[in-house]
PDB file of N, CA and C in Angstrom:
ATOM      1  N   UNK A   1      88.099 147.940 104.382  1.00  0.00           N
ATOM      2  CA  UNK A   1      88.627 146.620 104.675  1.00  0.00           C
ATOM      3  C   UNK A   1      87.824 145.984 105.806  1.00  0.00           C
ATOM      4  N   UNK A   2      87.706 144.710 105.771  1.00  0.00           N
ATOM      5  CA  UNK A   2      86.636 144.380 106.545  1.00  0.00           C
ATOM      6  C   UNK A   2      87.874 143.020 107.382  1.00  0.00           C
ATOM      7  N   UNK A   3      87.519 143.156 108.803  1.00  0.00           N
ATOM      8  CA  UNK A   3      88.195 142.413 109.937  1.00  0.00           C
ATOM      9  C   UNK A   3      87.890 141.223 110.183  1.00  0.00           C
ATOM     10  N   UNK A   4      88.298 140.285 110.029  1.00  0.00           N
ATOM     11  CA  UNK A   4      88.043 138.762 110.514  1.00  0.00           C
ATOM     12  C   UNK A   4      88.009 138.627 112.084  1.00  0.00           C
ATOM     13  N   UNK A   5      87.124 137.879 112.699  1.00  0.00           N
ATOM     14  CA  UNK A   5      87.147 137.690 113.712  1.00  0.00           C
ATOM     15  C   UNK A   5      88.489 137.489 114.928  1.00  0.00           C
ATOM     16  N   UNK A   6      89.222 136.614 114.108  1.00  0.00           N
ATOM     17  CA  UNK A   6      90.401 136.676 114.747  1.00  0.00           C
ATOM     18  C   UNK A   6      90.870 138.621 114.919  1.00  0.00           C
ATOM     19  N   UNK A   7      90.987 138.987 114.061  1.00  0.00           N
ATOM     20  CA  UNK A   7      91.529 140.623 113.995  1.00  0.00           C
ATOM     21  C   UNK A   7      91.038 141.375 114.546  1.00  0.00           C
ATOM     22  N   UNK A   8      89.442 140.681 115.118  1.00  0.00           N
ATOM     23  CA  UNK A   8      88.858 141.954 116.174  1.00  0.00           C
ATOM     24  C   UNK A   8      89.338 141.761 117.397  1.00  0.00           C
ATOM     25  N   UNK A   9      89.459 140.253 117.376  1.00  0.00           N
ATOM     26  CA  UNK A   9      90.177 139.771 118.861  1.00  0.00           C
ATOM     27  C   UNK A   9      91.401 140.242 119.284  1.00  0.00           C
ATOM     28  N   UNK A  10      91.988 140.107 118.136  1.00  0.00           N
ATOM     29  CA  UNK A  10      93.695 141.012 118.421  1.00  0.00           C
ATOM     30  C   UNK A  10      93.382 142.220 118.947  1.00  0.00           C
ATOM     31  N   UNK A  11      93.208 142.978 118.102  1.00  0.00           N
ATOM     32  CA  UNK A  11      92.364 144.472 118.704  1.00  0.00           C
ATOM     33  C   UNK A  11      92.135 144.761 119.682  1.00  0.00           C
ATOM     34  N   UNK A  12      90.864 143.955 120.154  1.00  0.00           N
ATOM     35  CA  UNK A  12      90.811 144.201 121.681  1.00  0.00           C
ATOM     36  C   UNK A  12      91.803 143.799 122.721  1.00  0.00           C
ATOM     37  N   UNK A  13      92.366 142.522 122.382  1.00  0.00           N
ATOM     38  CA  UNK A  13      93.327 142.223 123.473  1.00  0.00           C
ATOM     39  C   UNK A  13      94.230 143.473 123.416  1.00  0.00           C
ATOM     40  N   UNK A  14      94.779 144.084 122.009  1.00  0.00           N
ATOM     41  CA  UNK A  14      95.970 145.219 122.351  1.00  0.00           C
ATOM     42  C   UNK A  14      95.299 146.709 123.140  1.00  0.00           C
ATOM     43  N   UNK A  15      94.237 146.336 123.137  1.00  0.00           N
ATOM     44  CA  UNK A  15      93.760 147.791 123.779  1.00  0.00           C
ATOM     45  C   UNK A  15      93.564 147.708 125.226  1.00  0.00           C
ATOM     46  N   UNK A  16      93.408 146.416 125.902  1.00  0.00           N
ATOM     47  CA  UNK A  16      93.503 146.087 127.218  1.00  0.00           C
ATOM     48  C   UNK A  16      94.951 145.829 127.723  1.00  0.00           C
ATOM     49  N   UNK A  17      95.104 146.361 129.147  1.00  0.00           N
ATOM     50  CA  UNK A  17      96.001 145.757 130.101  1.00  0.00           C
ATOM     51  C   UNK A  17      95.679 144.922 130.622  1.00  0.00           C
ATOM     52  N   UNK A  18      96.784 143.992 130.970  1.00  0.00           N
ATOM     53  CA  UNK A  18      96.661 142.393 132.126  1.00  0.00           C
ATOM     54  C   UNK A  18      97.120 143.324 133.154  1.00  0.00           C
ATOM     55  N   UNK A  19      96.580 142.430 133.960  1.00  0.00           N
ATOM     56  CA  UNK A  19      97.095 142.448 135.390  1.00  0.00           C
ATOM     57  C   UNK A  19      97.337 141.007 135.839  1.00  0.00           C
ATOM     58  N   UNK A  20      97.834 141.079 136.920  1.00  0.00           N
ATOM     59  CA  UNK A  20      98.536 139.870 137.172  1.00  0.00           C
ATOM     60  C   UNK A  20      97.808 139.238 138.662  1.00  0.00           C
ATOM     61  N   UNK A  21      96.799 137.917 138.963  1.00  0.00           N
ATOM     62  CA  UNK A  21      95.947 137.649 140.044  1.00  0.00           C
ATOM     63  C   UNK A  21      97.001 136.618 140.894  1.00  0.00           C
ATOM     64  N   UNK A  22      96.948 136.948 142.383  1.00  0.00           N
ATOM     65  CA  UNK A  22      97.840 135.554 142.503  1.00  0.00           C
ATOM     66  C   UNK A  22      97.002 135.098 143.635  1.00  0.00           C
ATOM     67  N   UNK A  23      97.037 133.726 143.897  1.00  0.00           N
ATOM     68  CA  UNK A  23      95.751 132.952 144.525  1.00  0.00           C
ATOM     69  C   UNK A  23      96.642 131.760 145.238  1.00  0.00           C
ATOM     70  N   UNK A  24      96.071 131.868 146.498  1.00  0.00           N
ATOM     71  CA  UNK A  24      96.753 130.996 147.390  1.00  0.00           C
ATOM     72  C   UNK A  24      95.828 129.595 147.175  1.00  0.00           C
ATOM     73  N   UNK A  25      96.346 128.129 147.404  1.00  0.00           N
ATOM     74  CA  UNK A  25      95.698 127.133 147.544  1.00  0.00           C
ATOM     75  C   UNK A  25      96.623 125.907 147.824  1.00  0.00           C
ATOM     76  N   UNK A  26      96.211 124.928 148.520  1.00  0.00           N
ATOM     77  CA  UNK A  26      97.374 123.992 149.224  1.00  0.00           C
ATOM     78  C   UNK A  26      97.585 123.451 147.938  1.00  0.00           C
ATOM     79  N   UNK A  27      98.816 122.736 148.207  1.00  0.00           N
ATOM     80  CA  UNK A  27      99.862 121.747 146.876  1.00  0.00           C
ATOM     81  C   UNK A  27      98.500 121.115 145.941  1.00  0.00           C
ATOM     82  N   UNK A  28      98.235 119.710 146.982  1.00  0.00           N
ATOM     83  CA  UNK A  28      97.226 118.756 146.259  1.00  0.00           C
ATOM     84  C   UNK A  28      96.456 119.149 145.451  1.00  0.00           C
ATOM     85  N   UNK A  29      95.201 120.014 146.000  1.00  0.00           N
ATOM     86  CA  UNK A  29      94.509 120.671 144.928  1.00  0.00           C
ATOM     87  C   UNK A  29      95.151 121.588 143.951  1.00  0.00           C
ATOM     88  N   UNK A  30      95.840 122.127 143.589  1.00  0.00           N
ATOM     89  CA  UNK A  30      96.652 122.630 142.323  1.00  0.00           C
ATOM     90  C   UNK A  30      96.858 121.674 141.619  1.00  0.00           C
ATOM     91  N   UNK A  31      97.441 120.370 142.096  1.00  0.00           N
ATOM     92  CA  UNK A  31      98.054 119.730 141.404  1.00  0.00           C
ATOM     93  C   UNK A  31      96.748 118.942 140.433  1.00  0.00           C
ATOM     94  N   UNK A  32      95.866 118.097 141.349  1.00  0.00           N
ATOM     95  CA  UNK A  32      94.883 117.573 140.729  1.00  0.00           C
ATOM     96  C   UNK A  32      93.935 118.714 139.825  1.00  0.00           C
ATOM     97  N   UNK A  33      94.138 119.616 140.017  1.00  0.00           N
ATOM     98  CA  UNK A  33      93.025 120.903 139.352  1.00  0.00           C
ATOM     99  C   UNK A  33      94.049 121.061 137.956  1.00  0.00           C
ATOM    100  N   UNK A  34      95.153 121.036 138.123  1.00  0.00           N
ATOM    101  CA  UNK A  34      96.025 121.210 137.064  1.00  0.00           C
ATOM    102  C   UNK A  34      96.030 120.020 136.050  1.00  0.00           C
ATOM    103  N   UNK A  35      96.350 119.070 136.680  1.00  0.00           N
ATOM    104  CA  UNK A  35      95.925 117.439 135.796  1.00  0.00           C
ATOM    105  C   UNK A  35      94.636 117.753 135.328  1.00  0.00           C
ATOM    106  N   UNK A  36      93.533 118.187 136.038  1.00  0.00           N
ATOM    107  CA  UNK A  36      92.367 117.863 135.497  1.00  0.00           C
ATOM    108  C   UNK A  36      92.145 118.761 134.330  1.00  0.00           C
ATOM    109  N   UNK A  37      92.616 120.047 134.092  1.00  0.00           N
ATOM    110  CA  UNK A  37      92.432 120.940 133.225  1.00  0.00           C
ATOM    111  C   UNK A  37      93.188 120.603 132.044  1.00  0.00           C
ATOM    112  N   UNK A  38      94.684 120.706 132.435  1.00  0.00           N
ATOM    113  CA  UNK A  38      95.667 119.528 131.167  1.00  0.00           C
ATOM    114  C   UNK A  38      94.476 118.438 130.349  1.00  0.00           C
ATOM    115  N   UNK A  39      94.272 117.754 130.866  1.00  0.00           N
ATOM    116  CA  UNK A  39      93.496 116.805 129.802  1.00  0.00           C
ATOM    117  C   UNK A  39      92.100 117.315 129.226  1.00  0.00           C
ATOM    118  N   UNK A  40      91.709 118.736 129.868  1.00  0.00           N
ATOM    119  CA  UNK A  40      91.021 119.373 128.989  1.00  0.00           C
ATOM    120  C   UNK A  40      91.416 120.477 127.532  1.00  0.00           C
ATOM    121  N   UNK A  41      92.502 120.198 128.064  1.00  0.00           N
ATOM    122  CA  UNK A  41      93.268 121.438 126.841  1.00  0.00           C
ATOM    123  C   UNK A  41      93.739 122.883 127.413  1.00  0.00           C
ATOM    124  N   UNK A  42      93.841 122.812 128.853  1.00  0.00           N
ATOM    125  CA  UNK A  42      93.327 123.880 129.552  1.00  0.00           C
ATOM    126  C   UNK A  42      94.976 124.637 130.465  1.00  0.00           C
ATOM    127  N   UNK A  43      95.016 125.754 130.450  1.00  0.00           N
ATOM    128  CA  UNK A  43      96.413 126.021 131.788  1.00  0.00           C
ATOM    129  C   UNK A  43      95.576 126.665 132.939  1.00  0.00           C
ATOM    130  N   UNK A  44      95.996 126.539 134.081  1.00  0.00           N
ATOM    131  CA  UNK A  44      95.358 127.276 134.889  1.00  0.00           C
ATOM    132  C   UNK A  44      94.878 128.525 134.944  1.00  0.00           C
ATOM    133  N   UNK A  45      95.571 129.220 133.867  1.00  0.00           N
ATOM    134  CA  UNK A  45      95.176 130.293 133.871  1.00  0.00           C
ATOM    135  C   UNK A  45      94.129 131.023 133.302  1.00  0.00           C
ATOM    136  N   UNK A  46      94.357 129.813 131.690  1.00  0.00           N
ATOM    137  CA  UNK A  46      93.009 129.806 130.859  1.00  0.00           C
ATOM    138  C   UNK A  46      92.063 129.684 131.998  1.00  0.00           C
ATOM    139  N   UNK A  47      91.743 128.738 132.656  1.00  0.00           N
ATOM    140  CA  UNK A  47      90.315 128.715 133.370  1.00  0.00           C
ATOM    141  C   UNK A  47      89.942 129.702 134.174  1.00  0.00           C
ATOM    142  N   UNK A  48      91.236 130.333 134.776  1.00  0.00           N
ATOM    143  CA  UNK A  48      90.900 131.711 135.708  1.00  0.00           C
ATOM    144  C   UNK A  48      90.235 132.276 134.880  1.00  0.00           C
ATOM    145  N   UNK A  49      90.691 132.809 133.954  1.00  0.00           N
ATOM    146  CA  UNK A  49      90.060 133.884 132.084  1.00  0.00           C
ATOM    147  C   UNK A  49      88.765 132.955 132.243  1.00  0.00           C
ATOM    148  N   UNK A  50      88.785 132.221 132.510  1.00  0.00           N
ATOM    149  CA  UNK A  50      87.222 131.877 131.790  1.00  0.00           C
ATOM    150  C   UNK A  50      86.630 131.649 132.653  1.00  0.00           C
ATOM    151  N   UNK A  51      86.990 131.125 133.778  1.00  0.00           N
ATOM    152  CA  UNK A  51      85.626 131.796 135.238  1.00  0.00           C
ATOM    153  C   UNK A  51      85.573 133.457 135.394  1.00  0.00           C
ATOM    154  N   UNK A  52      86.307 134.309 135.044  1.00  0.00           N
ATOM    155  CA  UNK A  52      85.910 135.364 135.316  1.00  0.00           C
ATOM    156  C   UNK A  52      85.648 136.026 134.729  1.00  0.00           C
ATOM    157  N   UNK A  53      85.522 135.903 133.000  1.00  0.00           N
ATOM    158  CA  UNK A  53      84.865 136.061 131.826  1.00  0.00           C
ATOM    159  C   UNK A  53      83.658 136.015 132.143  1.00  0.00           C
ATOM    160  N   UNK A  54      83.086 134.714 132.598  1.00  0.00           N
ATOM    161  CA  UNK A  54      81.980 134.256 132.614  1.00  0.00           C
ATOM    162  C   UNK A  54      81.249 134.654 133.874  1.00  0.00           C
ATOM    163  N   UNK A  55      82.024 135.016 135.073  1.00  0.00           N
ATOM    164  CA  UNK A  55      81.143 136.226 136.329  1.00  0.00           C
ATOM    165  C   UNK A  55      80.997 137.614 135.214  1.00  0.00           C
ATOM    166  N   UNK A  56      81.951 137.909 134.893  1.00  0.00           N
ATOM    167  CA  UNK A  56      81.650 139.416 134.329  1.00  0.00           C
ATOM    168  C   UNK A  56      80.562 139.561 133.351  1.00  0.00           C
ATOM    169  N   UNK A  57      80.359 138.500 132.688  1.00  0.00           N
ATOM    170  CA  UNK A  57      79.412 138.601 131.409  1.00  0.00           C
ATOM    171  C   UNK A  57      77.679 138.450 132.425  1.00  0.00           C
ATOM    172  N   UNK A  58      77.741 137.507 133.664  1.00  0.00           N
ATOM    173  CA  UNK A  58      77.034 136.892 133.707  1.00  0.00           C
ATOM    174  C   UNK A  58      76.232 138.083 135.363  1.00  0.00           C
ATOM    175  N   UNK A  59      77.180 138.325 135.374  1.00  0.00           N
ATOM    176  CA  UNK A  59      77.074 138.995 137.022  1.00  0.00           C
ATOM    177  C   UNK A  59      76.740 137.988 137.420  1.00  0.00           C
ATOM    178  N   UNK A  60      77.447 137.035 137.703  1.00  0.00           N
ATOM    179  CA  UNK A  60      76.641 136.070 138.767  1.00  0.00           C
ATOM    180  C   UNK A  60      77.874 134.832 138.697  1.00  0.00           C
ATOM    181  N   UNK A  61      78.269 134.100 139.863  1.00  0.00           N
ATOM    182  CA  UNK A  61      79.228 132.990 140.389  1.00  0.00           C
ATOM    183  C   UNK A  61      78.666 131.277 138.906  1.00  0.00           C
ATOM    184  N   UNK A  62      79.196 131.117 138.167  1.00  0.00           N
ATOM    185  CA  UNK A  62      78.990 130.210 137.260  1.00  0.00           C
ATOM    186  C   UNK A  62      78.444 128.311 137.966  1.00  0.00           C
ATOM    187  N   UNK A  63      78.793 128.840 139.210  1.00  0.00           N
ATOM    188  CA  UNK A  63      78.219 127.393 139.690  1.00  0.00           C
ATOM    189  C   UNK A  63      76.847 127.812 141.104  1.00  0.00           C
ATOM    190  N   UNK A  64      76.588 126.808 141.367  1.00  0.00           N
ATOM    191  CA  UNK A  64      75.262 127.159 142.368  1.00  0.00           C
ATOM    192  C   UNK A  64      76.269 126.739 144.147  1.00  0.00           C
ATOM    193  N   UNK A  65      75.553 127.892 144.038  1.00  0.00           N
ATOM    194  CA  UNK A  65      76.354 128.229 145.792  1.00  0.00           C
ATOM    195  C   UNK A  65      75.115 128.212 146.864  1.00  0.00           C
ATOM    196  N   UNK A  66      75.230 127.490 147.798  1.00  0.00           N
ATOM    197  CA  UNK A  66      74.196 127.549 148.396  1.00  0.00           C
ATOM    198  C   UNK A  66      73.947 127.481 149.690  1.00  0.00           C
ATOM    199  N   UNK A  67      73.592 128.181 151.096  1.00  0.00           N
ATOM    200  CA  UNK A  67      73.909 128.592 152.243  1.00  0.00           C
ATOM    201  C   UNK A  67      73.568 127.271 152.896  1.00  0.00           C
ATOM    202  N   UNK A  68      74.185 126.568 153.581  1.00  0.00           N
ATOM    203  CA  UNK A  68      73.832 125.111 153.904  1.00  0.00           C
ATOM    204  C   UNK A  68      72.507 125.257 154.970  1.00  0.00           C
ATOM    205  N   UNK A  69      71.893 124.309 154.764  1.00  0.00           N
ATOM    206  CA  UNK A  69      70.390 124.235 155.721  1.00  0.00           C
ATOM    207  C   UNK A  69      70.986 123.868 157.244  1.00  0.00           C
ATOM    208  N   UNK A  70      70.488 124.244 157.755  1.00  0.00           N
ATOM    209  CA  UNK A  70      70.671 123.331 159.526  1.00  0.00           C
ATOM    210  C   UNK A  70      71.258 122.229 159.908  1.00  0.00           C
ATOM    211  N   UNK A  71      70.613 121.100 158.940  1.00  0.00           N
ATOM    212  CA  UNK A  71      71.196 119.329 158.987  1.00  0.00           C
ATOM    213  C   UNK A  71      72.398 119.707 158.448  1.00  0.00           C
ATOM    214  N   UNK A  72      72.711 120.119 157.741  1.00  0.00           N
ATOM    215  CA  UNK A  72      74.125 120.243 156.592  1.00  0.00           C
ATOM    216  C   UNK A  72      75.391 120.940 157.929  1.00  0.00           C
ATOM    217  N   UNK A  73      74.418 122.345 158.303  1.00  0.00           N
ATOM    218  CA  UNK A  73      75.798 122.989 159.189  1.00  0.00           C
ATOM    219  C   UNK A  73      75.747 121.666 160.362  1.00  0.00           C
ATOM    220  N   UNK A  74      74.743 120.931 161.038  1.00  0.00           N
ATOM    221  CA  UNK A  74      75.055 120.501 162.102  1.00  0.00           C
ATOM    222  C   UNK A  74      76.220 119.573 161.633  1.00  0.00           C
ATOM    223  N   UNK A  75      75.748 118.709 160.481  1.00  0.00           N
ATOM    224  CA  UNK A  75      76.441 117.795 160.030  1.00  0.00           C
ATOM    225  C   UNK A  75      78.214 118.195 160.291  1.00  0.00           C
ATOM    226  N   UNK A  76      78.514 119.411 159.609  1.00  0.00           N
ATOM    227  CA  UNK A  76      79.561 119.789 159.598  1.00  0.00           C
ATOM    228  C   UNK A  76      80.246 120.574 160.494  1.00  0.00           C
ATOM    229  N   UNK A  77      79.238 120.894 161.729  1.00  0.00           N
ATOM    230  CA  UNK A  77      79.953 120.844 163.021  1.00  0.00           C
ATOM    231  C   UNK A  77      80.363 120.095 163.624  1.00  0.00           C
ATOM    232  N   UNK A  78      79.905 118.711 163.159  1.00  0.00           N
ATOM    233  CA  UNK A  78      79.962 117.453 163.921  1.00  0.00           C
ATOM    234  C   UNK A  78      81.550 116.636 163.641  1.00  0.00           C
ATOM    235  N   UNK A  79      81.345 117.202 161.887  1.00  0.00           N
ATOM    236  CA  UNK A  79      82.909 116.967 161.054  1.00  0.00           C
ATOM    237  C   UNK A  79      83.971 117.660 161.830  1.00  0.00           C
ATOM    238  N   UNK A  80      83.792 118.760 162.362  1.00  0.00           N
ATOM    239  CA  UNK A  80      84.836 119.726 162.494  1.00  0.00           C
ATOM    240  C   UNK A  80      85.130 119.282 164.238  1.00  0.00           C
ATOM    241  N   UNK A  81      84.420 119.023 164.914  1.00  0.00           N
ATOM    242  CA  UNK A  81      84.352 118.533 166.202  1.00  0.00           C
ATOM    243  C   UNK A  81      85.061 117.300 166.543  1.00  0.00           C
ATOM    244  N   UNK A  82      84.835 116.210 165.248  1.00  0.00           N
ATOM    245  CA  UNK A  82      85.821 114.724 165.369  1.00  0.00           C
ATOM    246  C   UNK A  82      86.913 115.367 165.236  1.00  0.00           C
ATOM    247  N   UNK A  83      87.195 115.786 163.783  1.00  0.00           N
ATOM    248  CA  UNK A  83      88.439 116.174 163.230  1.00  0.00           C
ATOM    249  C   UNK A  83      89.623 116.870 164.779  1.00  0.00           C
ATOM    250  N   UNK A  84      88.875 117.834 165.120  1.00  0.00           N
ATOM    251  CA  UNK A  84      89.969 118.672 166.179  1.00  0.00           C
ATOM    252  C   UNK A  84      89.800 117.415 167.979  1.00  0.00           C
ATOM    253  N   UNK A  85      89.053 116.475 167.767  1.00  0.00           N
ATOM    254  CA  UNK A  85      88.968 116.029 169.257  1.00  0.00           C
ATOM    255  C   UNK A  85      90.407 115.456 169.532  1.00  0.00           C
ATOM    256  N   UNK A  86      90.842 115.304 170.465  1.00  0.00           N
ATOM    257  CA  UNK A  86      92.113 114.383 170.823  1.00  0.00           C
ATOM    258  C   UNK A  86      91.383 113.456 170.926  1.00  0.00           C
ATOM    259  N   UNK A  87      90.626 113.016 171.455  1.00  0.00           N
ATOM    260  CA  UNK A  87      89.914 111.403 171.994  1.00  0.00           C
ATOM    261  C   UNK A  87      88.668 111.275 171.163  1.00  0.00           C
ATOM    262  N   UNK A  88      89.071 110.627 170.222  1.00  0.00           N
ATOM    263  CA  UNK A  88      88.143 110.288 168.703  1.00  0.00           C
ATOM    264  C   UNK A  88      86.882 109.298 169.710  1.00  0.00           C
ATOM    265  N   UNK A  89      85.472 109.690 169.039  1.00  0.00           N
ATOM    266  CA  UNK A  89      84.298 109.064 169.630  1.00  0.00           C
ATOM    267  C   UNK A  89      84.517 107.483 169.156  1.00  0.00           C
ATOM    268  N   UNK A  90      85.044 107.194 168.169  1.00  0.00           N
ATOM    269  CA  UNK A  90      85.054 105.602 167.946  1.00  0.00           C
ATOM    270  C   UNK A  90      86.497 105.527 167.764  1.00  0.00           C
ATOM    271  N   UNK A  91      87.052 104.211 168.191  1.00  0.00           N
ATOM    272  CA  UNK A  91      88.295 103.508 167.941  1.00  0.00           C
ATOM    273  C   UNK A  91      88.179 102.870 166.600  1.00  0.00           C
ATOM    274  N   UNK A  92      87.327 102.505 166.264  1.00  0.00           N
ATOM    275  CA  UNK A  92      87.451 102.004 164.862  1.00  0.00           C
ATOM    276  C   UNK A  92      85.898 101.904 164.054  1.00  0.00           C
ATOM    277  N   UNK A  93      86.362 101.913 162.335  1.00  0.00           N
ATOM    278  CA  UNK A  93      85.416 102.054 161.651  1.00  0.00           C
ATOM    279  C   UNK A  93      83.844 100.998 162.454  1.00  0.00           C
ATOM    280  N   UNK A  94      84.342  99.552 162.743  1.00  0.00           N
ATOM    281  CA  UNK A  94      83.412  98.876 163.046  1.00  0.00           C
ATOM    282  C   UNK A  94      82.299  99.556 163.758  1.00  0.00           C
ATOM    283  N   UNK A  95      82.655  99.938 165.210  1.00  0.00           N
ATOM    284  CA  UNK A  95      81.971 100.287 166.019  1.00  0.00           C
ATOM    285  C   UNK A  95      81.631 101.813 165.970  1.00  0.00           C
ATOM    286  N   UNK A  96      81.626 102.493 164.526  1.00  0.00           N
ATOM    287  CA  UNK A  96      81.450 103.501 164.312  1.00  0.00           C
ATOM    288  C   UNK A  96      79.853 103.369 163.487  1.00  0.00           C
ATOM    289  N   UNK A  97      80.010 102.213 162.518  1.00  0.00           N
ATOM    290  CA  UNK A  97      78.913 101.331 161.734  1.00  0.00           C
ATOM    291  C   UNK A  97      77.976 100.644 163.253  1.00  0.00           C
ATOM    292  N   UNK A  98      78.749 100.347 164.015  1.00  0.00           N
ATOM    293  CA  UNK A  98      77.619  99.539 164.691  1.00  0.00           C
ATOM    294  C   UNK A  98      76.478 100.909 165.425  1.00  0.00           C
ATOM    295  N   UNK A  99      77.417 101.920 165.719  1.00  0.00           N
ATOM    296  CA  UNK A  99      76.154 102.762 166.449  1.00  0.00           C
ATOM    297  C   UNK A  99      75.655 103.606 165.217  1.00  0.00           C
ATOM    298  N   UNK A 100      75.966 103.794 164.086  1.00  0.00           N
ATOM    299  CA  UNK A 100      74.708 104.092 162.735  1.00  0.00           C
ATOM    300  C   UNK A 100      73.593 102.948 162.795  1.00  0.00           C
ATOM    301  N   UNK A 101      74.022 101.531 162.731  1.00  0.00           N
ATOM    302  CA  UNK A 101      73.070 100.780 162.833  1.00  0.00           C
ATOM    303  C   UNK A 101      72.103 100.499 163.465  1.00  0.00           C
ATOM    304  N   UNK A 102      72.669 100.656 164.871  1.00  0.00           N
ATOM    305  CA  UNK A 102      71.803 101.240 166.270  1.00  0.00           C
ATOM    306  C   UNK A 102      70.604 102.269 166.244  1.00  0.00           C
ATOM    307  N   UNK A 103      71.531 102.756 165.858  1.00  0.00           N
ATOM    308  CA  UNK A 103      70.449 104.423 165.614  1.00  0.00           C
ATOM    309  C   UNK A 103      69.237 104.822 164.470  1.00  0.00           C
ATOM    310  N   UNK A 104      69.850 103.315 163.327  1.00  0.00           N
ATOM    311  CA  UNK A 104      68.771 103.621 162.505  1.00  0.00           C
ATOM    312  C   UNK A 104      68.032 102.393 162.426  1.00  0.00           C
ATOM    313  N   UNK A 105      67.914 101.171 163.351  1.00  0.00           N
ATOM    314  CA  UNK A 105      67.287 100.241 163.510  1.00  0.00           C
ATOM    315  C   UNK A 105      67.582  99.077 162.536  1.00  0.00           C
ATOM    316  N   UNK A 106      68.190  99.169 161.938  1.00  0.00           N
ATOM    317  CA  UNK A 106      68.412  97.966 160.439  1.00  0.00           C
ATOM    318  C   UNK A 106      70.144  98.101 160.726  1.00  0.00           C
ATOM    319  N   UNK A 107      70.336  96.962 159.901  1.00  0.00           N
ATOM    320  CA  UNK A 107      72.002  96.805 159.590  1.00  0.00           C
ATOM    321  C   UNK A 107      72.312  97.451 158.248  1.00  0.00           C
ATOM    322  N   UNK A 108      73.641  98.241 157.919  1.00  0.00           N
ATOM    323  CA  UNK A 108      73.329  98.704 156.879  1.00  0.00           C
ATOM    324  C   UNK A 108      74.570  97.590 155.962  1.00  0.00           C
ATOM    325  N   UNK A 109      74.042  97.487 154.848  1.00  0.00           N
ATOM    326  CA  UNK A 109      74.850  96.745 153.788  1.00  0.00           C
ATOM    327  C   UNK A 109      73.491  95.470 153.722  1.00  0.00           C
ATOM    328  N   UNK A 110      72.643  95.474 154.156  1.00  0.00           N
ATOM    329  CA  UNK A 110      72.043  94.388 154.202  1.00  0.00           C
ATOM    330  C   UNK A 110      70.490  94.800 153.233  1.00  0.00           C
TER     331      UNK A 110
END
């Protein structure tokens, strides 16, 4: 007797155990990651199965990861430095634009 694809699939799934992954992540992103997968056809969980399908098959992370260069970390020390200051370097967007403009000699939008 010869097995249809579907029947090999059964097969293997009955010969494996699940285990059960549980993964912390704030509200928002679940929620939008969840919308976004829904309109792919997708449950969250399917995509877990299929990012880690796709490390196991692949040995390797399915997207490009990449150790940030110097400009990038300064950049994002600089993020992390506003974010926690009590006394924000600009009071408002304007004069936040005026010293980019300063600094790079031209007005920008122009």
């Amino acid at each position: 007797m010869k097995l249809r694809v579907s029947d090999e699939i059964h097969e293997v799934q009955m010969q494996t155990q699940t285990v059960t992954l549980h993964v912390r992540m704030d509200a928002e992103t679940k929620r939008k990651a969840t919308k976004a997968l829904s309109a792919m056809g997708l449950t969250a969980s399917q995509a877990v199965r299929v990012l880690f399908h796709r490390i196991a098959i692949d040995q390797a992370f399915p997207l490009e990861l990449k150790v940030p260069n110097k400009q990038t970390r300064s950049a994002m020390a600089e993020i992390d430095e506003m974010v926690n200051r009590r006394n924000p370097r600009f009071t408002s967007a304007g004069e936040m634009f005026a010293e980019i403009e300063e600094a790079s000699g031209r007005r920008l939008g122009a």
